[in-house]
PDB file of N, CA and C in Angstrom:
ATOM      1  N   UNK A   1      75.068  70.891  93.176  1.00  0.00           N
ATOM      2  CA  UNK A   1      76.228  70.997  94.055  1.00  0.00           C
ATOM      3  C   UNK A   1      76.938  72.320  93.804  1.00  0.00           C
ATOM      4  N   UNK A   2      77.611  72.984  94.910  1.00  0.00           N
ATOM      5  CA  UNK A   2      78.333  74.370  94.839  1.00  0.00           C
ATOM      6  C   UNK A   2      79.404  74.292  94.564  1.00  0.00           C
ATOM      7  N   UNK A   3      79.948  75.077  93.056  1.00  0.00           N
ATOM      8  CA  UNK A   3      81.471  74.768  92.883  1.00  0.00           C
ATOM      9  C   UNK A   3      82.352  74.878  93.760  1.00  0.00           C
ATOM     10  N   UNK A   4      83.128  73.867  93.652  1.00  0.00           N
ATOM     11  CA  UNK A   4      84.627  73.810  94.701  1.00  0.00           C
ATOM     12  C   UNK A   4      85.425  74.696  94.202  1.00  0.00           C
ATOM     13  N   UNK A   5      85.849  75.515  95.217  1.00  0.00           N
ATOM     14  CA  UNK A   5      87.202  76.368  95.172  1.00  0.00           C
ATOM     15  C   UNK A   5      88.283  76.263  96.129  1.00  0.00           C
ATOM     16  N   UNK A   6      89.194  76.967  96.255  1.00  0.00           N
ATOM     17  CA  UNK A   6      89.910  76.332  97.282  1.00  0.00           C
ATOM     18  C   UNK A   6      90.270  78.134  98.176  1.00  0.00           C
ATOM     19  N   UNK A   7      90.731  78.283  99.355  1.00  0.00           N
ATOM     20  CA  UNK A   7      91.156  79.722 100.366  1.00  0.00           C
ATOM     21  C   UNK A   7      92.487  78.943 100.183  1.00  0.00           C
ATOM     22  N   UNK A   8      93.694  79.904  99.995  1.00  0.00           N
ATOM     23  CA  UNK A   8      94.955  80.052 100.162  1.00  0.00           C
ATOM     24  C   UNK A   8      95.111  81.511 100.881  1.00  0.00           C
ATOM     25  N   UNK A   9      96.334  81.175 102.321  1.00  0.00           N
ATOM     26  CA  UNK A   9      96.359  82.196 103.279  1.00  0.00           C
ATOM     27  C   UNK A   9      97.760  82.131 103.028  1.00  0.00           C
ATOM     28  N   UNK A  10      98.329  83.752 102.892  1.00  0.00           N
ATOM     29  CA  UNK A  10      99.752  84.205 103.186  1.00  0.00           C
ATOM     30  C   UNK A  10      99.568  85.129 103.749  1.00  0.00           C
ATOM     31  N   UNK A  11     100.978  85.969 104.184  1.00  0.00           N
ATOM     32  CA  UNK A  11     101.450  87.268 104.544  1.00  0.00           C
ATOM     33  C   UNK A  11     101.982  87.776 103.845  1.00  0.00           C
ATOM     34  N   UNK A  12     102.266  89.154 103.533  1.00  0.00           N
ATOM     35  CA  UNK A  12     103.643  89.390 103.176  1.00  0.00           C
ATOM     36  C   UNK A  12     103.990  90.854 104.369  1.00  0.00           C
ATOM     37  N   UNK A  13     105.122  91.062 103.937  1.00  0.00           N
ATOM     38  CA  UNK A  13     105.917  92.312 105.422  1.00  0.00           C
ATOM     39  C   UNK A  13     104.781  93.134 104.841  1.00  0.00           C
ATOM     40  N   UNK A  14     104.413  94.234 104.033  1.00  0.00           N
ATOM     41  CA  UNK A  14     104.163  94.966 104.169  1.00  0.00           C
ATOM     42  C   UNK A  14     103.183  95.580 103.247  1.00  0.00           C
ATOM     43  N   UNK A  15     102.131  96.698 102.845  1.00  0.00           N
ATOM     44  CA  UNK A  15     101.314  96.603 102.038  1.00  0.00           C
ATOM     45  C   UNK A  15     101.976  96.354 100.269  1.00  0.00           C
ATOM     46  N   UNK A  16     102.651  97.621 100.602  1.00  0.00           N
ATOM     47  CA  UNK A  16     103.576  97.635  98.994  1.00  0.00           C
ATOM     48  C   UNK A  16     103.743  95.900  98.102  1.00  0.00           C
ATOM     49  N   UNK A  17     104.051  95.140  99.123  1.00  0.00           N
ATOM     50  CA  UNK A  17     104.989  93.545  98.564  1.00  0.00           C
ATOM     51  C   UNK A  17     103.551  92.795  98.320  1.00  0.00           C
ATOM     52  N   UNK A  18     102.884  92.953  99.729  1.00  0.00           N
ATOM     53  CA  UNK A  18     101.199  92.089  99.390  1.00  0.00           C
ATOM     54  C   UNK A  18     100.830  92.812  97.994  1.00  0.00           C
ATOM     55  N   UNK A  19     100.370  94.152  97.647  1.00  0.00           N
ATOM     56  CA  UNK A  19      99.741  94.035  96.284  1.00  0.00           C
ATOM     57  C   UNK A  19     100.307  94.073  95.305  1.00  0.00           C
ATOM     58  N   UNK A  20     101.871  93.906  95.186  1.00  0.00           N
ATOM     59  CA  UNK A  20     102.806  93.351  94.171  1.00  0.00           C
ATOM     60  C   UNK A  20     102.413  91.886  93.556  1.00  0.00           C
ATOM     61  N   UNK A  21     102.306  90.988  95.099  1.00  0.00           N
ATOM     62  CA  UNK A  21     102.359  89.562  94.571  1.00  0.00           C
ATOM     63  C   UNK A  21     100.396  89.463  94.567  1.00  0.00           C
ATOM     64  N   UNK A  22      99.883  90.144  95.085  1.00  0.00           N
ATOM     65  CA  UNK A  22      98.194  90.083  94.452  1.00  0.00           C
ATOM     66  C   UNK A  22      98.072  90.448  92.813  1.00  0.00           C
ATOM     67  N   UNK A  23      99.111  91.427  92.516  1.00  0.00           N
ATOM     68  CA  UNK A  23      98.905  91.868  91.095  1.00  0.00           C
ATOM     69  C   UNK A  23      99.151  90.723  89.972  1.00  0.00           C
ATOM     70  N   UNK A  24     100.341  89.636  90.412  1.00  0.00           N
ATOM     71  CA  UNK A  24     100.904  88.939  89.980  1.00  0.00           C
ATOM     72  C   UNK A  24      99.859  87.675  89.859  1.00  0.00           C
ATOM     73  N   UNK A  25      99.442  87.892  91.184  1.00  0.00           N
ATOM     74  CA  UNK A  25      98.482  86.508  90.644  1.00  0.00           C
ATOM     75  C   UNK A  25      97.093  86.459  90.068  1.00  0.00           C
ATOM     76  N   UNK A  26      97.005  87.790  90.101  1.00  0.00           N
ATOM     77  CA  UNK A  26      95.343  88.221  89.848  1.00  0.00           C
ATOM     78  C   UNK A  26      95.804  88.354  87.508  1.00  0.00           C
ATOM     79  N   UNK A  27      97.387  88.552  87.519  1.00  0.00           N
ATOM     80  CA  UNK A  27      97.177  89.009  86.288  1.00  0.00           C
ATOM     81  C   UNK A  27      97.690  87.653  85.691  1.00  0.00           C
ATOM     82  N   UNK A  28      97.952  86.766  85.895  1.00  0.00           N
ATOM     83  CA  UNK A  28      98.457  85.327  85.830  1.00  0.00           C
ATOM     84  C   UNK A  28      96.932  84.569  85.491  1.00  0.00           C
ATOM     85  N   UNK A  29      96.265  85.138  86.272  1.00  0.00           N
ATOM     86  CA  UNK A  29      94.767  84.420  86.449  1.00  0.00           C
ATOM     87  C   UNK A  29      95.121  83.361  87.205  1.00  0.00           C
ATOM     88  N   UNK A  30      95.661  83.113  88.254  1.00  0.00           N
ATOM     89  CA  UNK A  30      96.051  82.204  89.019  1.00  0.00           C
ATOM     90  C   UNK A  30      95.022  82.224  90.164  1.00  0.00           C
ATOM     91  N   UNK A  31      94.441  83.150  90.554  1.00  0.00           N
ATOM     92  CA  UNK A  31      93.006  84.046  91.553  1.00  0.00           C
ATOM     93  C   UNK A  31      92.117  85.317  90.609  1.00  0.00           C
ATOM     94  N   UNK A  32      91.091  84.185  91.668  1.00  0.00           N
ATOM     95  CA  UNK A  32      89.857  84.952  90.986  1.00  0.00           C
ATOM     96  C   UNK A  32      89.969  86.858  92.027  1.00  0.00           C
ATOM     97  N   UNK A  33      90.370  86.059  92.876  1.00  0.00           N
ATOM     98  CA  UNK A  33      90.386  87.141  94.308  1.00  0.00           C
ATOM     99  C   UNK A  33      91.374  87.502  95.270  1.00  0.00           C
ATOM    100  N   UNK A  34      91.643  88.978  95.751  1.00  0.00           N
ATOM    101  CA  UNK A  34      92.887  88.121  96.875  1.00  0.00           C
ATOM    102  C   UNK A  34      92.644  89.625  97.549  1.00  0.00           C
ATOM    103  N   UNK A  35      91.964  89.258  99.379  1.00  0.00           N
ATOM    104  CA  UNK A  35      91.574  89.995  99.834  1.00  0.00           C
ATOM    105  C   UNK A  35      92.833  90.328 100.818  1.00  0.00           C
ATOM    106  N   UNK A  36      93.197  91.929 100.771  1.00  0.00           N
ATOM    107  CA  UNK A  36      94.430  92.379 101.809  1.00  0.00           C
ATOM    108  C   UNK A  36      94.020  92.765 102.784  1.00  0.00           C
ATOM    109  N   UNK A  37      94.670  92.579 103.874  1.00  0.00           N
ATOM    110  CA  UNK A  37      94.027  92.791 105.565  1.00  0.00           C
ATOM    111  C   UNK A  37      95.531  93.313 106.327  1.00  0.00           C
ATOM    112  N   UNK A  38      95.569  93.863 106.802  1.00  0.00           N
ATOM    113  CA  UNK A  38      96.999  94.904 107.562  1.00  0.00           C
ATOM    114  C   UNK A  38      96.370  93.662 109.141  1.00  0.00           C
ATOM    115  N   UNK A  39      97.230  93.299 109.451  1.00  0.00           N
ATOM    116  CA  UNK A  39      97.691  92.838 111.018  1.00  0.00           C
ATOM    117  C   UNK A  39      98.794  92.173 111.727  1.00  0.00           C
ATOM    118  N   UNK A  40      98.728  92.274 113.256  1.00  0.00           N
ATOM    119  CA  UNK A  40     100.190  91.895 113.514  1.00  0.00           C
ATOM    120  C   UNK A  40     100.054  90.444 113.940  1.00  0.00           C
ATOM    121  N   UNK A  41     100.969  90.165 113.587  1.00  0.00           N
ATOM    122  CA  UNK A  41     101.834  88.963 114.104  1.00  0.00           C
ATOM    123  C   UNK A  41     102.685  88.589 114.986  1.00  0.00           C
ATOM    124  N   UNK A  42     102.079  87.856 116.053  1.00  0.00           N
ATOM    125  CA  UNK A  42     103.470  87.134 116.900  1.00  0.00           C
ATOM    126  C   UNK A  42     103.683  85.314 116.918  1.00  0.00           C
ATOM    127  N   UNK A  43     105.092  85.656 116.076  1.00  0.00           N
ATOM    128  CA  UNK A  43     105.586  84.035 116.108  1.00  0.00           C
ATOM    129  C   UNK A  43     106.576  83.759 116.705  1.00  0.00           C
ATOM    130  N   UNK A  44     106.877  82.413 116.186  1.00  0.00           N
ATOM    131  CA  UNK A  44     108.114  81.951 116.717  1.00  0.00           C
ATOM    132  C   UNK A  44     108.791  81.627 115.660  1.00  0.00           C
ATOM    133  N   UNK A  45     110.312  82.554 115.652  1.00  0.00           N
ATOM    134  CA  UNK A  45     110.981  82.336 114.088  1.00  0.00           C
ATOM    135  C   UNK A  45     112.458  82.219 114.569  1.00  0.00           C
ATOM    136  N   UNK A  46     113.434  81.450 114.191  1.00  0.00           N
ATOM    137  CA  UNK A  46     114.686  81.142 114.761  1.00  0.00           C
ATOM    138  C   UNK A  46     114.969  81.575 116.102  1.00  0.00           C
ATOM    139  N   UNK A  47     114.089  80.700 116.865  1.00  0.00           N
ATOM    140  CA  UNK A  47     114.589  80.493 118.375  1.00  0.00           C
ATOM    141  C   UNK A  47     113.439  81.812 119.492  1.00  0.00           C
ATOM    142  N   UNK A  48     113.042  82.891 118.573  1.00  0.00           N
ATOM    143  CA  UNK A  48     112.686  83.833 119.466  1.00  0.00           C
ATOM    144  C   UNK A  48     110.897  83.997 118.976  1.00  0.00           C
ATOM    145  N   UNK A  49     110.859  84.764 119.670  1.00  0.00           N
ATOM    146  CA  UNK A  49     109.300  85.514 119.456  1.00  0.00           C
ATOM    147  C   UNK A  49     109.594  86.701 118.765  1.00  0.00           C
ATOM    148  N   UNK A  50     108.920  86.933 117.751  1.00  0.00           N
ATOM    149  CA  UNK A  50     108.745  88.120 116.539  1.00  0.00           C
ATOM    150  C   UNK A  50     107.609  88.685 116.797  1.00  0.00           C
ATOM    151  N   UNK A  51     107.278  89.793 116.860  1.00  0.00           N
ATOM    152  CA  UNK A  51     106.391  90.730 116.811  1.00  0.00           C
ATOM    153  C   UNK A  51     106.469  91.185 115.739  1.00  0.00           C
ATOM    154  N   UNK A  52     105.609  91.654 114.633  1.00  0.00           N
ATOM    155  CA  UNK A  52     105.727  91.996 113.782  1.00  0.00           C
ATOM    156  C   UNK A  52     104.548  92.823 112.621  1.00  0.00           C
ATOM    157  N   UNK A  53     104.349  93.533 112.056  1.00  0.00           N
ATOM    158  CA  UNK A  53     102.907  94.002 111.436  1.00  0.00           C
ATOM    159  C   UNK A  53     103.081  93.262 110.010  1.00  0.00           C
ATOM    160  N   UNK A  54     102.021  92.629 109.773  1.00  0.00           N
ATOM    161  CA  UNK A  54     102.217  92.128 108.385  1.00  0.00           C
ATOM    162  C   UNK A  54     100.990  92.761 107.438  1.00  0.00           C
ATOM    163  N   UNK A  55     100.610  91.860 106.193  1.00  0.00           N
ATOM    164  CA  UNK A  55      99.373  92.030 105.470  1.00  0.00           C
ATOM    165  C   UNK A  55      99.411  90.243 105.413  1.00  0.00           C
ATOM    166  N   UNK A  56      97.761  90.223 105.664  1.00  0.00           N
ATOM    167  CA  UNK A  56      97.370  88.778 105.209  1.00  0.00           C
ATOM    168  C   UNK A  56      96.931  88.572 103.949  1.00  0.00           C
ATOM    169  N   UNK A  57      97.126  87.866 102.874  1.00  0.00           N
ATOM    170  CA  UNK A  57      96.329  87.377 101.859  1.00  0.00           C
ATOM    171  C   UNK A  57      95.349  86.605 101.853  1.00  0.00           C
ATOM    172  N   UNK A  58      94.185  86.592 101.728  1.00  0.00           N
ATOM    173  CA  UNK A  58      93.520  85.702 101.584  1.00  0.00           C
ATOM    174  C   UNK A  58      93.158  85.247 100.132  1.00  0.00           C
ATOM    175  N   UNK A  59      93.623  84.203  99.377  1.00  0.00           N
ATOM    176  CA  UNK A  59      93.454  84.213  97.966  1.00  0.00           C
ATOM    177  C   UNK A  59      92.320  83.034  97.571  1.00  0.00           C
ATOM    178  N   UNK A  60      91.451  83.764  96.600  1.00  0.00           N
ATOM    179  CA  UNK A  60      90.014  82.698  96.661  1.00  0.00           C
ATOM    180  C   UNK A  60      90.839  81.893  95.162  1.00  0.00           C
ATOM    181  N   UNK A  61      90.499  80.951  94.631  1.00  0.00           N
ATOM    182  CA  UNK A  61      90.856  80.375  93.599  1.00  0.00           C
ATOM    183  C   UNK A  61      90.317  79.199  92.960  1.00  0.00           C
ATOM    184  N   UNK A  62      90.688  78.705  92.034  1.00  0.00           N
ATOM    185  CA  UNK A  62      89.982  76.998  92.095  1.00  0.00           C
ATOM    186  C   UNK A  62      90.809  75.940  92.254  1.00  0.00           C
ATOM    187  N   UNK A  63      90.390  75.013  92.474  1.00  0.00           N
ATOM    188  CA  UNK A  63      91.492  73.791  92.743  1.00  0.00           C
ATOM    189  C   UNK A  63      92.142  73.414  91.571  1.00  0.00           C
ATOM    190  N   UNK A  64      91.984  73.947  90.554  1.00  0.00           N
ATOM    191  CA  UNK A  64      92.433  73.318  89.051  1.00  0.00           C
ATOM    192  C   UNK A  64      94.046  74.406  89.250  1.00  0.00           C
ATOM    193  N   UNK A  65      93.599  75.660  89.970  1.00  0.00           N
ATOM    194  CA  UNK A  65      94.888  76.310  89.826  1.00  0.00           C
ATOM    195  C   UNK A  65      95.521  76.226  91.013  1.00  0.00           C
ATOM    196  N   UNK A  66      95.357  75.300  92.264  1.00  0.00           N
ATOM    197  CA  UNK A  66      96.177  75.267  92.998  1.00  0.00           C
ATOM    198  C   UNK A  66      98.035  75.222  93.513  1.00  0.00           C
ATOM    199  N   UNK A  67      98.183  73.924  92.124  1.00  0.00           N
ATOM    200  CA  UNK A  67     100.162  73.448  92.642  1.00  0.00           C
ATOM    201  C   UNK A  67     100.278  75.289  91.648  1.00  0.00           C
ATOM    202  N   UNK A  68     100.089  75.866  90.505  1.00  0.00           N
ATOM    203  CA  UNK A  68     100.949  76.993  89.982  1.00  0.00           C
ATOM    204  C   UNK A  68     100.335  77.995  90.480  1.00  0.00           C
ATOM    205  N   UNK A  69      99.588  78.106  91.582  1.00  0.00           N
ATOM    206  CA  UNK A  69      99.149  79.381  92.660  1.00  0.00           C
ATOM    207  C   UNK A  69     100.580  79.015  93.632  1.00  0.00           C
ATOM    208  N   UNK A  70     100.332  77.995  94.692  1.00  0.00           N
ATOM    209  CA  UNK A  70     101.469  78.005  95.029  1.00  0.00           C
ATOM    210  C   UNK A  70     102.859  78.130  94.588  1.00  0.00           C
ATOM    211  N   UNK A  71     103.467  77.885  93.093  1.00  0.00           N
ATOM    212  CA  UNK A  71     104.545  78.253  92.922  1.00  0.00           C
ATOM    213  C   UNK A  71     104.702  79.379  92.332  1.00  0.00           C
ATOM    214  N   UNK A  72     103.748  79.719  92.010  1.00  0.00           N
ATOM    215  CA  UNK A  72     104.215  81.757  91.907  1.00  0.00           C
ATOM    216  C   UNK A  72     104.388  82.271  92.938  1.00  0.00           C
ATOM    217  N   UNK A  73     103.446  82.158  94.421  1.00  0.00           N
ATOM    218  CA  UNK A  73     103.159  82.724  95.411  1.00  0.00           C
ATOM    219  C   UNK A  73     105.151  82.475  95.564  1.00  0.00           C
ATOM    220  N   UNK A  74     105.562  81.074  95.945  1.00  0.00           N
ATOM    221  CA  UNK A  74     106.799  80.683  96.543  1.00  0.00           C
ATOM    222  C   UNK A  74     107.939  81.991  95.612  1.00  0.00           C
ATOM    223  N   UNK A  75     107.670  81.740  94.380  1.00  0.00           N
ATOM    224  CA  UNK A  75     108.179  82.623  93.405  1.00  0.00           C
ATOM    225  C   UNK A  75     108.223  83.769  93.623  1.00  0.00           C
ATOM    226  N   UNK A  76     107.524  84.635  93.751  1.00  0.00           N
ATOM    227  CA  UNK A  76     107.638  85.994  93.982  1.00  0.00           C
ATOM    228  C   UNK A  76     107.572  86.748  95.587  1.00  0.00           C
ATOM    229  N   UNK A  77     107.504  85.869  96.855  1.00  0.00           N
ATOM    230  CA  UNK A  77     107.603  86.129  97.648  1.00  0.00           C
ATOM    231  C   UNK A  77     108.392  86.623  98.701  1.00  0.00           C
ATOM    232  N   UNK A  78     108.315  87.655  99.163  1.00  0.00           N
ATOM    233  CA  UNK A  78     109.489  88.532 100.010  1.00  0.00           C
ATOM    234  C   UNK A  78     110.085  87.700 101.415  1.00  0.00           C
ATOM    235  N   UNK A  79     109.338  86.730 101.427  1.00  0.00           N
ATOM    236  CA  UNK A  79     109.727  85.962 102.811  1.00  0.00           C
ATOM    237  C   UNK A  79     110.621  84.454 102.423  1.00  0.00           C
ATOM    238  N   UNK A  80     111.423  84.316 102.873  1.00  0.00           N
ATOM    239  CA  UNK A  80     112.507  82.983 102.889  1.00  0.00           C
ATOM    240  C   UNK A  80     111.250  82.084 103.011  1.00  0.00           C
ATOM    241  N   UNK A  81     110.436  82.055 104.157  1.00  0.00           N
ATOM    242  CA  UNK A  81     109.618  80.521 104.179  1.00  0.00           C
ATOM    243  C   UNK A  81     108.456  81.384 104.492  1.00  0.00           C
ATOM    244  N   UNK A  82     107.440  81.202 103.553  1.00  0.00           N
ATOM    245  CA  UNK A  82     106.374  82.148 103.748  1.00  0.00           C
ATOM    246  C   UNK A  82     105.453  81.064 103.828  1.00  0.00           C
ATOM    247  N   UNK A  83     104.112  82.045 104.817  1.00  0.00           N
ATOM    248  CA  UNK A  83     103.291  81.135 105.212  1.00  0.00           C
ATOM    249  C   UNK A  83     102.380  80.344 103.864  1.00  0.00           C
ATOM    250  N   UNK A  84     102.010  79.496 103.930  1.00  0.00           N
ATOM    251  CA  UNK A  84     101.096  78.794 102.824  1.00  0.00           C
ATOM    252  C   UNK A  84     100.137  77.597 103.538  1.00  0.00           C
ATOM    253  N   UNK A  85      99.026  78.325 103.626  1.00  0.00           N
ATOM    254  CA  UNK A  85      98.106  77.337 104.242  1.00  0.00           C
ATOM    255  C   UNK A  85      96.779  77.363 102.982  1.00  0.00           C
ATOM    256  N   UNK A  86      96.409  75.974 102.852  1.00  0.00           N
ATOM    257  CA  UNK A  86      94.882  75.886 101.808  1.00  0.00           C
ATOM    258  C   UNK A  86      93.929  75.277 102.238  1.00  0.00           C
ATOM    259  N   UNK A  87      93.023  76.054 102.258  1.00  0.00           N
ATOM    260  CA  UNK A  87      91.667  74.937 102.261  1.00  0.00           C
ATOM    261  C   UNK A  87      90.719  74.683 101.136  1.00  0.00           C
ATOM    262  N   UNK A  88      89.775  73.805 101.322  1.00  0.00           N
ATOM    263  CA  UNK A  88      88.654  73.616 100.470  1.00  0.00           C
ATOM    264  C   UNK A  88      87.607  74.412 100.799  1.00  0.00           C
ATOM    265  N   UNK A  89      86.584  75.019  99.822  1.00  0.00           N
ATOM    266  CA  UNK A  89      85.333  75.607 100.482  1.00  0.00           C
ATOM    267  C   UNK A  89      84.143  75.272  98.957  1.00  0.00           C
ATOM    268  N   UNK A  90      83.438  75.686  99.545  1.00  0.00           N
ATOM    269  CA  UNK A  90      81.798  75.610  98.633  1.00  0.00           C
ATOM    270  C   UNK A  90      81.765  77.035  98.804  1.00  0.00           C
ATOM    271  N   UNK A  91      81.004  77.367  97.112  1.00  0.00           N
ATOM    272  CA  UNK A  91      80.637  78.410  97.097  1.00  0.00           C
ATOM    273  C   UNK A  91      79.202  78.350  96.870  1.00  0.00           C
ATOM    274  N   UNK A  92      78.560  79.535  96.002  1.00  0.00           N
ATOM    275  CA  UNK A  92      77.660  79.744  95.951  1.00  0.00           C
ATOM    276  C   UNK A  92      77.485  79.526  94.460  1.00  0.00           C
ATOM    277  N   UNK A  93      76.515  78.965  93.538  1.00  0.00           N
ATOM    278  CA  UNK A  93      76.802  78.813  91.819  1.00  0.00           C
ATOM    279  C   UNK A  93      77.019  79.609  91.475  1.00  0.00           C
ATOM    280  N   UNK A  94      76.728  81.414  91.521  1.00  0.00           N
ATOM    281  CA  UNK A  94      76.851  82.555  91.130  1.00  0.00           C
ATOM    282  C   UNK A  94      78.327  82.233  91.572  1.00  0.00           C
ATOM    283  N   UNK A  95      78.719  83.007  92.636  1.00  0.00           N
ATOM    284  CA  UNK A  95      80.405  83.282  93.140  1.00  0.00           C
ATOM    285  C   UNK A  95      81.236  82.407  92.226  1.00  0.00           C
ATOM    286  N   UNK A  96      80.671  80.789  92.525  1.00  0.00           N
ATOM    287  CA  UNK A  96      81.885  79.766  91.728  1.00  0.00           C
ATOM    288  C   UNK A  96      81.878  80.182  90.307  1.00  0.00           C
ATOM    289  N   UNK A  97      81.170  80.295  89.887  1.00  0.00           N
ATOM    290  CA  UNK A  97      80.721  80.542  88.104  1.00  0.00           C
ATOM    291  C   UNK A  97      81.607  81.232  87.947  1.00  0.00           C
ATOM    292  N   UNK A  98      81.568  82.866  88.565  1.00  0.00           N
ATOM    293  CA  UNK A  98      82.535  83.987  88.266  1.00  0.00           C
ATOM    294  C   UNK A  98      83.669  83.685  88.733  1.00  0.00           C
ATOM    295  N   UNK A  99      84.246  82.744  89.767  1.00  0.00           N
ATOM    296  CA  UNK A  99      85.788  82.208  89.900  1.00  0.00           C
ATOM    297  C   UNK A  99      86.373  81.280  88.970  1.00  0.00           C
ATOM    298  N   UNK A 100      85.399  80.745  88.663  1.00  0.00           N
ATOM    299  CA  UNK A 100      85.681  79.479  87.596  1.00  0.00           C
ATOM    300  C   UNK A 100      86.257  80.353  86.318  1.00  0.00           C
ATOM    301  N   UNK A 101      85.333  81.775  86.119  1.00  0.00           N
ATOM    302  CA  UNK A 101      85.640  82.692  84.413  1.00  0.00           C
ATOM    303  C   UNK A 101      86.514  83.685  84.961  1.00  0.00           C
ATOM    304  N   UNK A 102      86.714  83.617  86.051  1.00  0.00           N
ATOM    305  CA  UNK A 102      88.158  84.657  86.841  1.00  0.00           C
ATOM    306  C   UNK A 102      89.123  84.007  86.689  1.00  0.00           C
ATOM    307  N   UNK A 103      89.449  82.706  86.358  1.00  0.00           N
ATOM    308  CA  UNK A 103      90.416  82.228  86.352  1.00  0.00           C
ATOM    309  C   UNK A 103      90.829  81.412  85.421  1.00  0.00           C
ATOM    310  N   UNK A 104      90.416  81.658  84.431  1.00  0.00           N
ATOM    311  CA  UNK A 104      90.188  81.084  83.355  1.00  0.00           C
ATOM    312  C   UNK A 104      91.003  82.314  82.012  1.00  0.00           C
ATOM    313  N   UNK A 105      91.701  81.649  81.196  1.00  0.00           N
ATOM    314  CA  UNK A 105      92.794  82.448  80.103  1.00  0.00           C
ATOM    315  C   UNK A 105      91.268  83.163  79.431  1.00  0.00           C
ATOM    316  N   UNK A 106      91.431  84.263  79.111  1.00  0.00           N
ATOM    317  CA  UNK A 106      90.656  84.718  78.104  1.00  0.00           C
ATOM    318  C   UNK A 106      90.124  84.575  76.783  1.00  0.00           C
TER     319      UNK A 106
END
């Protein structure tokens, strides 16, 4: 069977803040990974439509570090209610192996 890991998706405003809180979690060992992507956004945020350029996070991790991924992310984040979406995924035994020792105290 392919180790379970889990995708956690945020934003943050801008590149500077995304690899602040990537640094934070990559040096926490909270993520094995956390891929930055520049794009815009249109939502709906107190009453109106926002246009806006963000950075996406995509953070690879394991499920063992999921609830204190999310509360650093909540923790150090530049946004009042920032996005936090997770899923489950299968990896590959190689990939999981090295997420499993990516995330793991030294």
């Amino acid at each position: 069977m392919s180790p379970s890991l889990i995708l956690a998706l945020t934003t943050e405003a801008n590149p500077e803040t995304a690899e602040a809180l990537a640094r934070v979690l990559l040096e926490r060992r909270l993520a094995a990974c956390v891929a930055l992507r520049p794009q815009r956004a249109l939502y709906w945020w107190q009453g109106q439509i926002e246009d806006s350029a963000e950075v996406e996070l995509l953070i690879k991790t394991t499920r063992e570090q999921q609830q204190a991924l999310e509360a650093a992310v909540h923790e150090h984040h530049s946004y009042e209610t920032p996005e936090w979406i997770v899923w489950s995924a299968e990896a590959s035994p190689g990939y999981g192996a090295w997420a499993q020792a990516a995330c793991s105290p030294s």
